[in-house]
Protein backbone atom coordinates (compact mmCIF):
# COMPACT_ATOMS: atom_id res chain seq x y z
CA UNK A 1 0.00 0.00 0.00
CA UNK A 2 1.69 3.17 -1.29
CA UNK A 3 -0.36 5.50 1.67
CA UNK A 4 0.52 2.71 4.71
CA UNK A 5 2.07 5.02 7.30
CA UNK A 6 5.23 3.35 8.76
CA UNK A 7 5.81 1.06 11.57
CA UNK A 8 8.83 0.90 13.96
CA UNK A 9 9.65 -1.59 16.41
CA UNK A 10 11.97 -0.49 19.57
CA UNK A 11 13.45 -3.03 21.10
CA UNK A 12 15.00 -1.55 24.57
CA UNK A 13 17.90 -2.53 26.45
CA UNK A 14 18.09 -4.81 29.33
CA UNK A 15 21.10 -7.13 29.19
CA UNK A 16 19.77 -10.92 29.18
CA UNK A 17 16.40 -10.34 30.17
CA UNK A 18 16.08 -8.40 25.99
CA UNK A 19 16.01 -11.78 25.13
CA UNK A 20 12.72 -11.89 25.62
CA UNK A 21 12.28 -9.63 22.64
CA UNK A 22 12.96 -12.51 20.63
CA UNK A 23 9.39 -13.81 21.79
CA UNK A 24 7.87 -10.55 21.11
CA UNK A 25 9.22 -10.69 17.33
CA UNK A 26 7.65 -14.36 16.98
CA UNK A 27 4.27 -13.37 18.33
CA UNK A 28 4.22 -10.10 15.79
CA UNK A 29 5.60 -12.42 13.14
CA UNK A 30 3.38 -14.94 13.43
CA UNK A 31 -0.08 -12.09 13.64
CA UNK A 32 1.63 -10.55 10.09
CA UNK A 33 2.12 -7.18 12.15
CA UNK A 34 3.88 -5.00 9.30
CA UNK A 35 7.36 -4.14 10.86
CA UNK A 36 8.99 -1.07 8.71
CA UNK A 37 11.88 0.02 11.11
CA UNK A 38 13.43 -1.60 13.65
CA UNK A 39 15.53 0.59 16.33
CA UNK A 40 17.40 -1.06 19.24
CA UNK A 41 19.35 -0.35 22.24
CA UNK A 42 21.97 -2.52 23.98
CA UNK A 43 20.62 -6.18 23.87
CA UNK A 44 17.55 -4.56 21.52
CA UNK A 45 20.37 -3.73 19.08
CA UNK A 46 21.65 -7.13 19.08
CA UNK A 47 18.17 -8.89 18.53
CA UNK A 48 16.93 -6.08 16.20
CA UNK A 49 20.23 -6.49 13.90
CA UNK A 50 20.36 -10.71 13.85
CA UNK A 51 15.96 -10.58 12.98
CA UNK A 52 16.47 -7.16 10.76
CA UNK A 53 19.35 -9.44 8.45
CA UNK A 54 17.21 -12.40 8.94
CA UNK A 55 13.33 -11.98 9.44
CA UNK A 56 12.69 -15.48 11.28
CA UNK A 57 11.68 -15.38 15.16
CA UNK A 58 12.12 -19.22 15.53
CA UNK A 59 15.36 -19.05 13.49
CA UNK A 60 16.81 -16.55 15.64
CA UNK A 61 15.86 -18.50 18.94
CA UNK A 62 17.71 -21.51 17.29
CA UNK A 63 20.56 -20.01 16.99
CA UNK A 64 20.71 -18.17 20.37
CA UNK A 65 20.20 -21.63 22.45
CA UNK A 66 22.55 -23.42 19.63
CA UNK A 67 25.12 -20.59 20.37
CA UNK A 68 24.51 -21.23 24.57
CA UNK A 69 25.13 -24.38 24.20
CA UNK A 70 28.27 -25.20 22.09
CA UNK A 71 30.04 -22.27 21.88
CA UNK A 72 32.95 -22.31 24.18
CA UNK A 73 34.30 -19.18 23.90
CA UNK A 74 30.67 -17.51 23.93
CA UNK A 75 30.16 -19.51 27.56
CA UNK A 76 33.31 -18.19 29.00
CA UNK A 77 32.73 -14.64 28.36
CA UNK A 78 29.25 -14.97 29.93
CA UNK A 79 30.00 -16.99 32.69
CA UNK A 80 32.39 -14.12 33.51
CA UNK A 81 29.59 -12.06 33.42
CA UNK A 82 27.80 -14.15 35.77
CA UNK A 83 30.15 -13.79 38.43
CA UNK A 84 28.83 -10.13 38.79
CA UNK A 85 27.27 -10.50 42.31
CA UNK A 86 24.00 -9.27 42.96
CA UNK A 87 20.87 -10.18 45.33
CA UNK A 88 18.38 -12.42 43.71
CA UNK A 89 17.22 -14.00 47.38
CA UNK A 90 18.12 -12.88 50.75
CA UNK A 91 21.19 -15.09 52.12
CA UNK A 92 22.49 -14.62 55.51
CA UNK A 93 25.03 -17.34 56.09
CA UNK A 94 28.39 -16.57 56.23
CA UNK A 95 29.37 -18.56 53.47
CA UNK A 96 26.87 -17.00 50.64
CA UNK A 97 28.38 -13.70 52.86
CA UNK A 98 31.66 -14.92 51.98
CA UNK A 99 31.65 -15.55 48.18
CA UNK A 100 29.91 -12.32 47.63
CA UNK A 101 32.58 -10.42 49.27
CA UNK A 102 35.03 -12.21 47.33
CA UNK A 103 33.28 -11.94 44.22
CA UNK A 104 32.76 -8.05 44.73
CA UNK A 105 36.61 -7.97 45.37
CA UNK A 106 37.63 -9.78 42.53
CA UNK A 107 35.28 -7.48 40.19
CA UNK A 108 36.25 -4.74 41.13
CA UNK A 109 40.16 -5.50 41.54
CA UNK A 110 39.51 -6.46 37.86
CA UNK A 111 38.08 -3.31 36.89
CA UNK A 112 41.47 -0.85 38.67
CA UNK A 113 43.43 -2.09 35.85
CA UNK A 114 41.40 -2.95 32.78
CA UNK A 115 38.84 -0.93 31.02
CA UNK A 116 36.28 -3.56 30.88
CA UNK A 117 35.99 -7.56 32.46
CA UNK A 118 35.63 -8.27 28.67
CA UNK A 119 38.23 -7.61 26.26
CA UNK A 120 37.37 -6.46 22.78
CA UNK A 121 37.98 -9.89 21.22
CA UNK A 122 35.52 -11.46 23.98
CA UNK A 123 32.99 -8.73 23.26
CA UNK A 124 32.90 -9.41 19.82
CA UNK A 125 32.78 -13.40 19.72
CA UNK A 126 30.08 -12.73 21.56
CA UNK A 127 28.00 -10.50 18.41
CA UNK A 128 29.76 -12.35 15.98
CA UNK A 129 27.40 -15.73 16.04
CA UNK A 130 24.28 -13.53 15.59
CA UNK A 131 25.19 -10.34 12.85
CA UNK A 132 27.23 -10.50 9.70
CA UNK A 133 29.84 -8.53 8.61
CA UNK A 134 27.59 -5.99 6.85
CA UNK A 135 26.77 -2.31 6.56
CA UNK A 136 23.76 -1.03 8.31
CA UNK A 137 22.18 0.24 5.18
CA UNK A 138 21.66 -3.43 3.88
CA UNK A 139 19.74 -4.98 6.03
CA UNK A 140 16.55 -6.49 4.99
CA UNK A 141 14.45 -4.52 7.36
CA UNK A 142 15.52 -0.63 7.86
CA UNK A 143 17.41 -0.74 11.21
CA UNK A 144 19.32 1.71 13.39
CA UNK A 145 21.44 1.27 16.51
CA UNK A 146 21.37 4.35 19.53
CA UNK A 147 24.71 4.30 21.50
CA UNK A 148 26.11 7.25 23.41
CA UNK A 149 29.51 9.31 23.09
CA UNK A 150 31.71 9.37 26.01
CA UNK A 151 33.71 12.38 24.31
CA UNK A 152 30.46 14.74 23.90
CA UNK A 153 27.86 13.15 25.72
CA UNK A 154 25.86 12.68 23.37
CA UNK A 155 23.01 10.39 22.27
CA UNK A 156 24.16 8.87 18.71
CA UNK A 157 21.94 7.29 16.23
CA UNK A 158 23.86 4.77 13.93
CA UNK A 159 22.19 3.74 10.86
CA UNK A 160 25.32 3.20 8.12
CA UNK A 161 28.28 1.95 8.31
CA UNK A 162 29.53 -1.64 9.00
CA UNK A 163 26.95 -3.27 11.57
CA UNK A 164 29.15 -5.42 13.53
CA UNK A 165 30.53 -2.17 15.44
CA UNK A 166 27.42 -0.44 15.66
CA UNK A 167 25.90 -3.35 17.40
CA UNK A 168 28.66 -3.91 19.88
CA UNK A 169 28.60 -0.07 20.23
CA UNK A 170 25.21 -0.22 21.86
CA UNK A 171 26.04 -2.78 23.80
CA UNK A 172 28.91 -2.07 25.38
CA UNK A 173 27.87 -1.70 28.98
CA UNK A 174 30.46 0.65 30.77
CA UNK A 175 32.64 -1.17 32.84
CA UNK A 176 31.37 -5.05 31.52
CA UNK A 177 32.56 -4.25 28.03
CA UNK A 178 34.78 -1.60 26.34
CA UNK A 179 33.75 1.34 24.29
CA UNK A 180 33.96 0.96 20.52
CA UNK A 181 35.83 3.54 18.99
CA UNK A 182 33.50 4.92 15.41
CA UNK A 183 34.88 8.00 13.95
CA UNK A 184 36.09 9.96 16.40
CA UNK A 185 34.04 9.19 18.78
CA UNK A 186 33.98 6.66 22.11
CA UNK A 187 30.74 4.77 22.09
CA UNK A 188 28.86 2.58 25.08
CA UNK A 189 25.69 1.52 25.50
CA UNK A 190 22.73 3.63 24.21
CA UNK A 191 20.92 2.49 27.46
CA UNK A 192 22.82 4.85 29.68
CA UNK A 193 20.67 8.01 28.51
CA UNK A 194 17.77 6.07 26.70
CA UNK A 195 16.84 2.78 27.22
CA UNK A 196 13.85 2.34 25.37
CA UNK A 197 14.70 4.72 21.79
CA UNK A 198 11.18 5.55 20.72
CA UNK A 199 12.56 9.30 20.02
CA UNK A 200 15.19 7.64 17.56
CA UNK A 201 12.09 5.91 15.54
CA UNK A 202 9.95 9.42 15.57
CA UNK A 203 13.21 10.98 14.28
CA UNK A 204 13.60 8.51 11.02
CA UNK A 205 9.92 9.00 9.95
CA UNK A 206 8.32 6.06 12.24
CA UNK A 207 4.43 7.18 12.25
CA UNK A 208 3.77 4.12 14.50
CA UNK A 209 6.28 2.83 17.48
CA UNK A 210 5.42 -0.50 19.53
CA UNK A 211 8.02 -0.67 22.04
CA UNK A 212 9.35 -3.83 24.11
CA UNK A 213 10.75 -2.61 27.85
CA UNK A 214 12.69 -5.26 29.34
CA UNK A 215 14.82 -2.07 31.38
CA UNK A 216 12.76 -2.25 34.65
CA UNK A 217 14.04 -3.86 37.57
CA UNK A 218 11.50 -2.48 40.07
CA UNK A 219 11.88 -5.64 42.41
CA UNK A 220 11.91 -4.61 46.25
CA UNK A 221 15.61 -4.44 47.82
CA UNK A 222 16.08 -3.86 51.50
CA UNK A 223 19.18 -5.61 51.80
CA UNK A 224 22.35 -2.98 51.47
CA UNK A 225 25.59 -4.43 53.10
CA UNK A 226 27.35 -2.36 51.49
CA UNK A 227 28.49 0.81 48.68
CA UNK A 228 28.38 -1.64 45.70
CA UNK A 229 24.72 -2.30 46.95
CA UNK A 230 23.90 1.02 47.14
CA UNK A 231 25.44 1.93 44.21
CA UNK A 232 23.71 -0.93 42.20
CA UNK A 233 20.28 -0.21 43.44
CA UNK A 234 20.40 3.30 42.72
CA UNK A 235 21.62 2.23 38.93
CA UNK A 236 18.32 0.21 38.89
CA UNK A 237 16.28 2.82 39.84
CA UNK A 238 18.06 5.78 37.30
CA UNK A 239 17.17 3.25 34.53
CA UNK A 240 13.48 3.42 35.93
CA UNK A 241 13.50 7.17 35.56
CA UNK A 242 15.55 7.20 32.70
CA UNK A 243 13.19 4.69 30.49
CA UNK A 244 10.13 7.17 31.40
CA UNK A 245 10.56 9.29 28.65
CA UNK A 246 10.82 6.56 25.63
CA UNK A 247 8.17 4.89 26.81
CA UNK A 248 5.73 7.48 26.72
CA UNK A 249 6.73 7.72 23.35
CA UNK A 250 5.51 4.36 22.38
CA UNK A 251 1.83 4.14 20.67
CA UNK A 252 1.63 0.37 22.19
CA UNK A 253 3.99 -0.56 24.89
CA UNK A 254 4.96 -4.17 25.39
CA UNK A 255 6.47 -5.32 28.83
CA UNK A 256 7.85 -8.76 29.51
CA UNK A 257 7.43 -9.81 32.72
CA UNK A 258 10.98 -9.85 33.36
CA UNK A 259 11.88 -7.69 36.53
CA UNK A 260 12.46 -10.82 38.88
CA UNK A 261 15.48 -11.85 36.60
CA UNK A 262 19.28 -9.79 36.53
CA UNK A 263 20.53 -9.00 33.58
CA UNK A 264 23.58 -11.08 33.22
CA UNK A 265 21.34 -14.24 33.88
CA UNK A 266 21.51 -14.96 30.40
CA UNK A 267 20.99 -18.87 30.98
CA UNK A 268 17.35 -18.27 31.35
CA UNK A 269 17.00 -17.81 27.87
CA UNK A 270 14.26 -20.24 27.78
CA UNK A 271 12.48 -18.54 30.64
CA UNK A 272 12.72 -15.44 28.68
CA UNK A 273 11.47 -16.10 25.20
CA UNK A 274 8.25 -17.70 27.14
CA UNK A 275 7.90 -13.94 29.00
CA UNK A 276 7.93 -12.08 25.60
CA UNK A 277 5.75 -14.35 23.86
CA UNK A 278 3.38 -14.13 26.62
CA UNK A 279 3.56 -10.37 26.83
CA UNK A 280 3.13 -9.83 23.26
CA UNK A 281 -0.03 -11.72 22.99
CA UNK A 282 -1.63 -9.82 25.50
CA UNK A 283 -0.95 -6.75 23.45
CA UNK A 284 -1.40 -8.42 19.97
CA UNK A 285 -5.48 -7.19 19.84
CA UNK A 286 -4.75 -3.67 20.82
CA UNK A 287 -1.96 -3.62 18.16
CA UNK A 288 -4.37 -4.93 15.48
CA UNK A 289 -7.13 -2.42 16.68
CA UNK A 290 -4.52 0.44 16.44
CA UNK A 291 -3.05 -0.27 13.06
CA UNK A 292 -6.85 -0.75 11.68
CA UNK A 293 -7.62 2.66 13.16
CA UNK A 294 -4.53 3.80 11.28
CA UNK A 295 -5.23 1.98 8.12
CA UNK A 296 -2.30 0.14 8.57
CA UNK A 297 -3.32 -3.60 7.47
């Protein structure tokens, strides 16, 4: 249809628990929901690049448990991810005590004298399995990448130039993985100003956004033994705040139910495309309803 208005898909960031966006695309997929534009941020990036390349939901969760579970040297730079401590359950015996001090020690000994507990070549084996070595411009479905400048400041919107960078760009989480130098610019993670891009879609002509928030991590914590407690708390609640605006954005706003999990638990992955799937088809009516209204199918 030459008059269809166009229709972007923001897939936020979220670290493991964006998985679940890969749930989210097989539910749209699946109801024919026209997808014009896909923008992502962090983990969105990642998902929106592999399913803008190749537009197959179950394909893409093949590959991601495939990947999981035979690829060594993806394992080992997640399971270094895992040992990131953080409170999923109260535990007050001294030996849980124990190996969280320890871990918290050896994290943050780590961090004094690299830039990042992955290297480059760990960061990128761990793209690699999911984009190709292409530019941005030919993907089947239009897609752009946000990521942020630590020079200016600045939110950037990538949308040419060679897609492996761009995608590690948004995902490079400060401190977990290092900043990917484009131009002359240092990027990391477009979650740290805007977790869920909807602004980013407006900007490249989207008339429609549906947006998938897998940022929140609203989850009660009254446990704070100490400053990397605090500190990691108040990160969870800045990307509360700071996903407020994107969201708002969004004409239909889909939210796994994802705020129990952290987001280095990445071996949930089953867990996770169940959540999207599930959240998805509780919005899949009022998406129909609204593109109808819109003269959109």
């Amino acid at each position: 249809m030459a008059d269809r208005r166009k229709v972007a898909l923001v897939l936020g960031g979220g670290g493991a628990r964006g998985l679940s966006h890969i749930g989210v695309l097989k539910v749209l997929e699946e109801a024919q929901i026209p997808i014009d534009l896909i923008v992502g941020s962090s983990i969105g990036a990642l998902v929106g690049a592999a399913y803008a390349i190749l537009p197959e939901a179950d394909s893409l969760r093949n590959r991601v448990v495939e990947v999981f579970e035979t690829d060594a040297r993806v394992q080992e730079a997640f399971k270094i991810l895992e040992k990131i401590p953080h409170h999923v359950t109260p535990k007050s015996d001294l030996l849980s005590r124990l190996g969280e001090i320890a871990a918290k020690e050896i994290v943050f000994n780590m961090l004094l004298v690299k830039k990042a507990l992955l290297s480059e070549e760990e960061f990128r084996c761990c793209v690699e399995p999911y984009v190709t070595d292409i530019d941005l411009a030919d993907t089947r479905i239009p897609f752009a990448a946000t990521a942020v400048d630590l020079i200016s400041g600045h939110k950037v919107t990538l949308q040419e130039g060679p897609l492996i960078p761009a995608v590690m760009a948004s995902c490079a989480v400060p401190g977990f993985m290092p900043p990917v130098c484009w131009q002359d610019m240092q990027l990391v993670d477009g979650g740290v100003v805007d977790p869920v891009p909807a602004a980013a879609a407006r900007e490249k002509g989207a008339h429609t956004v549906i947006g998938v928030d897998v940022s929140r991590y609203t989850r009660a914590q009254c446990r704070f033994d100490d400053g990397v407690d605090v500190v990691s708390r108040v990160m969870d609640i800045m990307m509360d705040c700071l996903s407020l605006p994107g969201r708002e954005r969004c004409d239909i706003l889909i939210e796994p139910a994802v705020d129990e999990f952290y987001w280095t638990d990445f071996s949930c992955y089953d867990s996770f495309f169940e959540l999207g799937e599930a959240a998805a088809t509780e919005k899949i009516d009022d998406i129909r309803q609204l593109l109808q209204k819109q003269h959109l199918t």
